[in-house]
PDB file of N, CA and C in Angstrom:
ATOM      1  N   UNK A   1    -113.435  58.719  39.155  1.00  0.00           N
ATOM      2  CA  UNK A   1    -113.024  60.088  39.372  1.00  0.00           C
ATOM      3  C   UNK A   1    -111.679  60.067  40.094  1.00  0.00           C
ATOM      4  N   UNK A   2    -110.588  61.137  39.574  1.00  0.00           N
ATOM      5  CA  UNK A   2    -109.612  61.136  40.052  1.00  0.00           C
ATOM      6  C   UNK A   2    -109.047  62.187  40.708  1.00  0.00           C
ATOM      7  N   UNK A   3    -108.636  62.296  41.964  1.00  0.00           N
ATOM      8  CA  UNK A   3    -108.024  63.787  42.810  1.00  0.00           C
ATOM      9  C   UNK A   3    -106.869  63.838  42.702  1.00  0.00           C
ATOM     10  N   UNK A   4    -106.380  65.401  42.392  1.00  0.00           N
ATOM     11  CA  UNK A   4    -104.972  65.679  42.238  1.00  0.00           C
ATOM     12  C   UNK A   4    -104.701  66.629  43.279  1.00  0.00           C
ATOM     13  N   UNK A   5    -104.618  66.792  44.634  1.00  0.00           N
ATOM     14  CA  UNK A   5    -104.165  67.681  45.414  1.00  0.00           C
ATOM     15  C   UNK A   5    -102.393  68.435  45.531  1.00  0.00           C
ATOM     16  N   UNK A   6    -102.648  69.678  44.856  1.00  0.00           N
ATOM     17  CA  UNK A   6    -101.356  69.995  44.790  1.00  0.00           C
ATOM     18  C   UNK A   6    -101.257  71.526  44.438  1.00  0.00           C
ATOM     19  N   UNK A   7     -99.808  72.285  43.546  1.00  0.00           N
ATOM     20  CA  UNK A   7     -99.571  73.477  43.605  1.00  0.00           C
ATOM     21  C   UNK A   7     -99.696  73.901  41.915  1.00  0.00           C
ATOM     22  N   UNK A   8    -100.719  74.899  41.887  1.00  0.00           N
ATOM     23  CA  UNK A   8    -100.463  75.250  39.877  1.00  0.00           C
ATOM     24  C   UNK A   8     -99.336  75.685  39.721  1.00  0.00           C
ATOM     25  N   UNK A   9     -98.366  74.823  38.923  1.00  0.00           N
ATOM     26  CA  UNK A   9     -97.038  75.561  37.959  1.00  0.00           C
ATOM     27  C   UNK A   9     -97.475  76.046  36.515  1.00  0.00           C
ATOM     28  N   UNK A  10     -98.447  75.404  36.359  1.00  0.00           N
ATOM     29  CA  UNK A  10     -98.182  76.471  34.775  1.00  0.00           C
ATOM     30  C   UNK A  10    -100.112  77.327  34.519  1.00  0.00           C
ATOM     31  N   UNK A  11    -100.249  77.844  33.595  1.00  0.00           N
ATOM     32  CA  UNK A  11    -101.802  78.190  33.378  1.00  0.00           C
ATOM     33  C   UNK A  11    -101.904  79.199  32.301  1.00  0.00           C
ATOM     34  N   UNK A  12    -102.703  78.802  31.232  1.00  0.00           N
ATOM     35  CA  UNK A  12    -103.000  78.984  30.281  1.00  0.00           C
ATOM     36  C   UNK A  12    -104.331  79.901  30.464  1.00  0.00           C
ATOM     37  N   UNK A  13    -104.820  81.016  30.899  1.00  0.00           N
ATOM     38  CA  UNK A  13    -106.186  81.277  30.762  1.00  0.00           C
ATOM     39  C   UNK A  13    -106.896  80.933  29.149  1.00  0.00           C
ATOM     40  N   UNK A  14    -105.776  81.354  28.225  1.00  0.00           N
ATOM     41  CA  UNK A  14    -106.311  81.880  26.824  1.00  0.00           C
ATOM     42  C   UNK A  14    -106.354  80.280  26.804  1.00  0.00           C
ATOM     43  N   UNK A  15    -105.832  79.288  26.935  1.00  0.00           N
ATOM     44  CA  UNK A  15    -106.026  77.871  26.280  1.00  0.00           C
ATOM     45  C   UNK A  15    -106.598  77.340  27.038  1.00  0.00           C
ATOM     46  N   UNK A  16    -107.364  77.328  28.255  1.00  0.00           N
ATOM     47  CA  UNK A  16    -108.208  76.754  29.407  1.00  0.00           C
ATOM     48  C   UNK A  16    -107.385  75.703  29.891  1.00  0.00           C
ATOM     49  N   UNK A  17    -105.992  76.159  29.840  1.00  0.00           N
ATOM     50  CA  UNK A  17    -105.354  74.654  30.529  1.00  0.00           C
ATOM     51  C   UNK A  17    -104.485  75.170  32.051  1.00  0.00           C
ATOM     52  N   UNK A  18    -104.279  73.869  32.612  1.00  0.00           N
ATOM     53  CA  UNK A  18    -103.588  74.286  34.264  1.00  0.00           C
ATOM     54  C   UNK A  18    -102.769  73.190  34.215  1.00  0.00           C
ATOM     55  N   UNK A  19    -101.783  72.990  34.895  1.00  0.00           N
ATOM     56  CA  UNK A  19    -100.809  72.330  34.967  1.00  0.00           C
ATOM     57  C   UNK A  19    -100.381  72.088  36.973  1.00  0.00           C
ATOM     58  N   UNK A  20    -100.696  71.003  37.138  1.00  0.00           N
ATOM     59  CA  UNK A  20    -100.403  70.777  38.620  1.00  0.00           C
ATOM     60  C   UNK A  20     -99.805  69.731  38.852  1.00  0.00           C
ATOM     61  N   UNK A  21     -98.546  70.194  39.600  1.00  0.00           N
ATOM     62  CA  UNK A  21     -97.638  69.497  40.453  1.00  0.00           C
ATOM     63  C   UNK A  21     -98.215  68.814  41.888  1.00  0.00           C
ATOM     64  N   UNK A  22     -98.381  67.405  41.713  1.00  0.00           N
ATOM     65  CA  UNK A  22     -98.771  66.569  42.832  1.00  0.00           C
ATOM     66  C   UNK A  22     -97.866  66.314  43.516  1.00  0.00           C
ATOM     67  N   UNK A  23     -98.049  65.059  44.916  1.00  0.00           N
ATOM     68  CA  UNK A  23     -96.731  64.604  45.252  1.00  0.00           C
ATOM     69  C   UNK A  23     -96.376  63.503  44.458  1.00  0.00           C
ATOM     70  N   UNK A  24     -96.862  63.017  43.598  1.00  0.00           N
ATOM     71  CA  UNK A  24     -96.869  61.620  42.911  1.00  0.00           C
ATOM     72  C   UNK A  24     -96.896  62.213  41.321  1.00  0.00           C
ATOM     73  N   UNK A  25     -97.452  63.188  40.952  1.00  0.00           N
ATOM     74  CA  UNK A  25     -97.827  62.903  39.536  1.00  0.00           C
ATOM     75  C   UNK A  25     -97.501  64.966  39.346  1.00  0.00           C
ATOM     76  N   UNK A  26     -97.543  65.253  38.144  1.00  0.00           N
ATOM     77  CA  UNK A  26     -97.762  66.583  37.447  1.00  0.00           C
ATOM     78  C   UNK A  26     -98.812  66.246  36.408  1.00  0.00           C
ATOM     79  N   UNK A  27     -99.594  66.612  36.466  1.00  0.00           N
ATOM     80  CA  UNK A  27    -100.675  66.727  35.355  1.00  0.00           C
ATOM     81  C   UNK A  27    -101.149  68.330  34.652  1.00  0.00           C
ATOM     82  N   UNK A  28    -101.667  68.082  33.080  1.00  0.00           N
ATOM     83  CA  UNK A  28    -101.844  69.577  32.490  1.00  0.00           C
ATOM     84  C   UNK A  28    -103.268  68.964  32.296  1.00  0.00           C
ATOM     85  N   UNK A  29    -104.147  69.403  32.543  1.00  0.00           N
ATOM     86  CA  UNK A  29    -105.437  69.328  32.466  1.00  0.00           C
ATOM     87  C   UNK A  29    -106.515  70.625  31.580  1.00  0.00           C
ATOM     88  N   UNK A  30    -107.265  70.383  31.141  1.00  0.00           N
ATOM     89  CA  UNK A  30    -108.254  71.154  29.928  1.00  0.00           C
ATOM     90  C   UNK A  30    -109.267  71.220  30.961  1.00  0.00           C
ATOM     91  N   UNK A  31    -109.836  72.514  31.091  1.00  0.00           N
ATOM     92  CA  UNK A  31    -110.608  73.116  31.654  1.00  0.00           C
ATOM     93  C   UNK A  31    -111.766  73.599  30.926  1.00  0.00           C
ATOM     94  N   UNK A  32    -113.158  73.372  30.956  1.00  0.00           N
ATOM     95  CA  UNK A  32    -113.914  73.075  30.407  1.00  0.00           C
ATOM     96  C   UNK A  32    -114.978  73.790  30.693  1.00  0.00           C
ATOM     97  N   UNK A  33    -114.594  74.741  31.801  1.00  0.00           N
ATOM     98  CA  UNK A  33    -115.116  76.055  32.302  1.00  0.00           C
ATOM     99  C   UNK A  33    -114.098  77.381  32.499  1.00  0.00           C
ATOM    100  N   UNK A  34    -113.429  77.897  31.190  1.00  0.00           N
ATOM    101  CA  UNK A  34    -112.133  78.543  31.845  1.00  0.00           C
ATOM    102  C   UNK A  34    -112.566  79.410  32.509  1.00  0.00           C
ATOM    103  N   UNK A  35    -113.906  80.186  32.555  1.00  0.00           N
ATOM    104  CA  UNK A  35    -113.625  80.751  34.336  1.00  0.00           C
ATOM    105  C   UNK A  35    -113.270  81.063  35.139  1.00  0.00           C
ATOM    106  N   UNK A  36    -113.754  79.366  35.469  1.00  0.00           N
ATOM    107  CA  UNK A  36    -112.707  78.827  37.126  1.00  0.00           C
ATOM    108  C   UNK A  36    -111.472  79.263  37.087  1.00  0.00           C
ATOM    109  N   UNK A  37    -110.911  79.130  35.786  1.00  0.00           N
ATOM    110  CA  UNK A  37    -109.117  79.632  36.404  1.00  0.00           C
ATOM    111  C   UNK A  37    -109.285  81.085  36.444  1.00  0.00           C
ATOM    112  N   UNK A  38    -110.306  82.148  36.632  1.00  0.00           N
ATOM    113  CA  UNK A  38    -110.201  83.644  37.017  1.00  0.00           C
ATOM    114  C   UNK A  38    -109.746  83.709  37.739  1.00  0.00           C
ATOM    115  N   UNK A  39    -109.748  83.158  38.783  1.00  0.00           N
ATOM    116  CA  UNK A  39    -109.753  83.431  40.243  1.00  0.00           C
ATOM    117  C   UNK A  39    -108.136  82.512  41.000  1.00  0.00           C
ATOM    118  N   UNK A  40    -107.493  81.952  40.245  1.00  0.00           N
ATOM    119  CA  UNK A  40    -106.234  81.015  40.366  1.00  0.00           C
ATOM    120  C   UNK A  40    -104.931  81.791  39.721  1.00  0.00           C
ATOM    121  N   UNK A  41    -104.086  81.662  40.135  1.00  0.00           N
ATOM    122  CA  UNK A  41    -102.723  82.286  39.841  1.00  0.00           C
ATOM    123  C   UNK A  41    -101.743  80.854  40.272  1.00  0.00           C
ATOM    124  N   UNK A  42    -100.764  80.780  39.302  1.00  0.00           N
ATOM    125  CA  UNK A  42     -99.283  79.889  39.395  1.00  0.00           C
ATOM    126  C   UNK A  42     -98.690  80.007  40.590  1.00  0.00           C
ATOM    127  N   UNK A  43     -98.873  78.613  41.688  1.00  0.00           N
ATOM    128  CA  UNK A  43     -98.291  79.017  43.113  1.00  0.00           C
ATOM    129  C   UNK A  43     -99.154  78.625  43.890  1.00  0.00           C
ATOM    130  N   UNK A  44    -100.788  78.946  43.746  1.00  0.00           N
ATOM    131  CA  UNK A  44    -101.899  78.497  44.291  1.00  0.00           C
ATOM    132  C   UNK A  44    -101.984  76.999  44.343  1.00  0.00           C
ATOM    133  N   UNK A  45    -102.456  76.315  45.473  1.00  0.00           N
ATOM    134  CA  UNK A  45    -102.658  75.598  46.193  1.00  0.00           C
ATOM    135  C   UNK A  45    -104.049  74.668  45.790  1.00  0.00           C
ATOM    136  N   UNK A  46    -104.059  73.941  44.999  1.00  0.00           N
ATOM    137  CA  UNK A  46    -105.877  73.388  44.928  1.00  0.00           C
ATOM    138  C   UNK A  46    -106.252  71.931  44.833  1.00  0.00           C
ATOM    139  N   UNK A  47    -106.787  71.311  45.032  1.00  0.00           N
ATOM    140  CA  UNK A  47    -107.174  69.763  44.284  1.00  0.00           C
ATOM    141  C   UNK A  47    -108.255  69.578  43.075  1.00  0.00           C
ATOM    142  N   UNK A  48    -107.857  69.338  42.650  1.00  0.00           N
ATOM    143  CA  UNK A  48    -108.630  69.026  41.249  1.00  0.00           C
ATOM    144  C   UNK A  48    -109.354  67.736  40.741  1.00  0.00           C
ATOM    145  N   UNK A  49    -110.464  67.663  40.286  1.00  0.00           N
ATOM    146  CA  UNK A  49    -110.940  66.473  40.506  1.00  0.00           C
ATOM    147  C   UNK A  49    -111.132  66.040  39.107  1.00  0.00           C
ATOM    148  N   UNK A  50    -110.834  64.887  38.634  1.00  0.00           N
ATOM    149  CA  UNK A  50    -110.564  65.001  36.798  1.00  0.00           C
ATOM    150  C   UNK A  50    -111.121  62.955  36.248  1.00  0.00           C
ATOM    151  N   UNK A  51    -111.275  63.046  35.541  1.00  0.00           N
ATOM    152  CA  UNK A  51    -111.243  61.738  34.843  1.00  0.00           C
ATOM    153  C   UNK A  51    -110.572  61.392  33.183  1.00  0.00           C
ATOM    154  N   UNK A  52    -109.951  60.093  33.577  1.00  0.00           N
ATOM    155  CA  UNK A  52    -109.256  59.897  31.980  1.00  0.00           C
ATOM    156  C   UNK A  52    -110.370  59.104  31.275  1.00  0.00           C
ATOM    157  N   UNK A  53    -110.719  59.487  30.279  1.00  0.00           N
ATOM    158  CA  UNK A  53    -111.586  58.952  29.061  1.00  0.00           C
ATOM    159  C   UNK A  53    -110.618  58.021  27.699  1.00  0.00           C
ATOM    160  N   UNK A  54    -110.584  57.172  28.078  1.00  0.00           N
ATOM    161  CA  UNK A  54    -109.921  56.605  26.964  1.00  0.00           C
ATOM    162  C   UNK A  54    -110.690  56.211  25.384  1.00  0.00           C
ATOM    163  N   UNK A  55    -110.468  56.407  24.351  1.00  0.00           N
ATOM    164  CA  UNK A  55    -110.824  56.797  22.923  1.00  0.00           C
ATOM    165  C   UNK A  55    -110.191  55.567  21.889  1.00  0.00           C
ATOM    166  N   UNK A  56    -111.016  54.838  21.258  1.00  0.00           N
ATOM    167  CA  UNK A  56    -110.023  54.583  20.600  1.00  0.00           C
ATOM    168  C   UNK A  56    -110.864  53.512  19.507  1.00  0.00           C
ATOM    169  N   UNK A  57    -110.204  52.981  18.337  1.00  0.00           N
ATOM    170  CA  UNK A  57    -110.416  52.508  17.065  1.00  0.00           C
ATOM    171  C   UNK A  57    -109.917  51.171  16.875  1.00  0.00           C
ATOM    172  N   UNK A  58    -110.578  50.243  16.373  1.00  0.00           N
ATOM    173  CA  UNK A  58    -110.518  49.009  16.522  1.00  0.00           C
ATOM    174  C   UNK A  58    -110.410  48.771  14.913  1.00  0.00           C
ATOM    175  N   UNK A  59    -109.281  47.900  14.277  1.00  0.00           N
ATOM    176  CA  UNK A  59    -109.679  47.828  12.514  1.00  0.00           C
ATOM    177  C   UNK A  59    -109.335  46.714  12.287  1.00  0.00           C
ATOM    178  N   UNK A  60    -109.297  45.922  11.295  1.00  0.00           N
ATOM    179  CA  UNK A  60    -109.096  44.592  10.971  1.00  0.00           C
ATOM    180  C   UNK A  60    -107.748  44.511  11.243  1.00  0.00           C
ATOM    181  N   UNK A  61    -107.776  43.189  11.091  1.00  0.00           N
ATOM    182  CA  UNK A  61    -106.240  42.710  11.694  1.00  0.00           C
ATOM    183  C   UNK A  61    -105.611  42.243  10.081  1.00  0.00           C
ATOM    184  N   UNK A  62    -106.495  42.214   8.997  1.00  0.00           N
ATOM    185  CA  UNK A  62    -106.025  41.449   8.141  1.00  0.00           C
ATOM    186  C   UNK A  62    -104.612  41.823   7.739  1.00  0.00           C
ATOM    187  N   UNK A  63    -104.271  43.598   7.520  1.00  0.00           N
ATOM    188  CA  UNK A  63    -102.920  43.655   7.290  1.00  0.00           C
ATOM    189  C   UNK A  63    -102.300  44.290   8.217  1.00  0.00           C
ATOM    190  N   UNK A  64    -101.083  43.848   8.306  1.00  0.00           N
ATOM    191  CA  UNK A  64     -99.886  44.135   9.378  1.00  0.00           C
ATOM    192  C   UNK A  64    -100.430  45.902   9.607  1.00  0.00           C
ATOM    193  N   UNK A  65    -100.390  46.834   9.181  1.00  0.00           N
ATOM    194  CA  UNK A  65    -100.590  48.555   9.520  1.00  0.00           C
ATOM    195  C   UNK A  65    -101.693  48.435  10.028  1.00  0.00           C
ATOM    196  N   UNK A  66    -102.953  47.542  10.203  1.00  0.00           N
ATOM    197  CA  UNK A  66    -104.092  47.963  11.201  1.00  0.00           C
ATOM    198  C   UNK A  66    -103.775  47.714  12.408  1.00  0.00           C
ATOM    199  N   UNK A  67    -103.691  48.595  13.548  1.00  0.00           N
ATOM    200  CA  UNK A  67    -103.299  48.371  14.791  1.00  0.00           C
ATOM    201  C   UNK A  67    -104.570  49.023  15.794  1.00  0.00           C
ATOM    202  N   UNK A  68    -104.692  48.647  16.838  1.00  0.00           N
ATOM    203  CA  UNK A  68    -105.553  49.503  17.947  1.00  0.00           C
ATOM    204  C   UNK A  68    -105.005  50.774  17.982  1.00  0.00           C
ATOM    205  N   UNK A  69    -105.590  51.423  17.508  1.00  0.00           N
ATOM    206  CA  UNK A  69    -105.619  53.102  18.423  1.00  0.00           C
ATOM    207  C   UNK A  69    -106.547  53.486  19.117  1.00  0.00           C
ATOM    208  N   UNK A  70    -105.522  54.584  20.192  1.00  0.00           N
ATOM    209  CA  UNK A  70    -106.317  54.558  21.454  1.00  0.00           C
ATOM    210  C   UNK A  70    -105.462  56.373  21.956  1.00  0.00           C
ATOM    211  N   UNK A  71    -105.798  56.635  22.342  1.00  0.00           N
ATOM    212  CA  UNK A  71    -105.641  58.047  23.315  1.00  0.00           C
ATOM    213  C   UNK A  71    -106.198  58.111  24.264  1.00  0.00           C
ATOM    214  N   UNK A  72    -105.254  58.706  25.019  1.00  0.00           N
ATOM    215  CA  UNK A  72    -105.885  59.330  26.427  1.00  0.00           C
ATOM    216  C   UNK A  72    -106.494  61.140  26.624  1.00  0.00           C
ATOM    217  N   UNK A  73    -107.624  61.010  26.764  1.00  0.00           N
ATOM    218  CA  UNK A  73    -107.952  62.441  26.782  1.00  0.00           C
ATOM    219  C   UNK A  73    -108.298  62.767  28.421  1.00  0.00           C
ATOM    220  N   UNK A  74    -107.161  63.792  29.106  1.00  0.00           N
ATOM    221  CA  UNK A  74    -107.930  64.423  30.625  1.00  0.00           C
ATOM    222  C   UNK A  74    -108.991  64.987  30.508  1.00  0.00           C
ATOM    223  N   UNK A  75    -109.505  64.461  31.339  1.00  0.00           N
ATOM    224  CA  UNK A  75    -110.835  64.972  31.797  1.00  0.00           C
ATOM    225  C   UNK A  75    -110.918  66.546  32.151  1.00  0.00           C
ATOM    226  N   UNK A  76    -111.904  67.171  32.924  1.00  0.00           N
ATOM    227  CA  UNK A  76    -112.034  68.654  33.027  1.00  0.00           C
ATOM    228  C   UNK A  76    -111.732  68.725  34.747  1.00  0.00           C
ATOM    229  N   UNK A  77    -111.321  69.766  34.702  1.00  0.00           N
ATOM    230  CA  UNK A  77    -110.294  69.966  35.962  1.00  0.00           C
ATOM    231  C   UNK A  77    -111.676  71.096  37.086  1.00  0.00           C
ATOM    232  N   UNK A  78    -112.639  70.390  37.075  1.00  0.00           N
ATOM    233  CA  UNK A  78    -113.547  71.094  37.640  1.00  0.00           C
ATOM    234  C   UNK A  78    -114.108  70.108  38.599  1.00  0.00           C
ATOM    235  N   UNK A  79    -114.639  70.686  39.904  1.00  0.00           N
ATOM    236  CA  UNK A  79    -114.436  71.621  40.597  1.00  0.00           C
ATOM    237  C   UNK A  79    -113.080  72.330  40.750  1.00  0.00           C
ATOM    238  N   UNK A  80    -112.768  73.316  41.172  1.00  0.00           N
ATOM    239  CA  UNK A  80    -111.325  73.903  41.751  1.00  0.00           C
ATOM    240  C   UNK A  80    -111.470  74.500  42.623  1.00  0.00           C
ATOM    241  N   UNK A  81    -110.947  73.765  43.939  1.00  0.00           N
ATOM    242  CA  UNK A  81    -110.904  74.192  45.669  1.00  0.00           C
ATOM    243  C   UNK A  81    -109.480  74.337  45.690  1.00  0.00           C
ATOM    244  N   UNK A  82    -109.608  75.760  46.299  1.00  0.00           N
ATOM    245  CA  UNK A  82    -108.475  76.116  46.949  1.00  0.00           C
ATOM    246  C   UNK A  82    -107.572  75.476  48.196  1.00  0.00           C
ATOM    247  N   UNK A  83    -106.557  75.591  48.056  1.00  0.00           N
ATOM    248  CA  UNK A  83    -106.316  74.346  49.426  1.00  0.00           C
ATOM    249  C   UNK A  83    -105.298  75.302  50.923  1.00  0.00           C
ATOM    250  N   UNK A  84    -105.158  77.231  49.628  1.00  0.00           N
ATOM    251  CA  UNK A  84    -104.423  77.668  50.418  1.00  0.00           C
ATOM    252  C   UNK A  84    -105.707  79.156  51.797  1.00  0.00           C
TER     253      UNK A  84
END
């Protein structure tokens, strides 16, 4: 599990997404209860607690175009504590 303590710059209600500026990192995170962002406005103060799930496809090696694929999907940006 990963904490992002910081300020929302961006927010999507209609797309369940939030976007937070850390001191280290900016992350846009998928919200998986959009909800939670009722109550949040751009500017607000929160930590977010999230995990990366990594995805991915394994295929023969026999010809050169089979390669590992892999994605990173963020996790859900739930709980959301206010920090202001």
């Amino acid at each position: 599990m990963l904490t992002l303590s910081g300020k929302i710059v961006g927010l999507s209600k209609a797309e369940g997404k939030v976007t937070i500026e850390g001191t280290k990192a900016t992350r846009t995170l998928d919200e998986q209860a959009p909800t939670l962002l009722d109550g949040v406005k751009v500017g607000d103060g929160v930590v977010a607690r999230f995990r990366n799930e990594i995805l991915g496809e394994v295929k023969s090696s026999r010809r050169q175009s089979d390669r590992l694929l892999a994605h990173e999907k963020l996790g859900c940006f739930s709980p959301l504590t206010s920090t202001t």
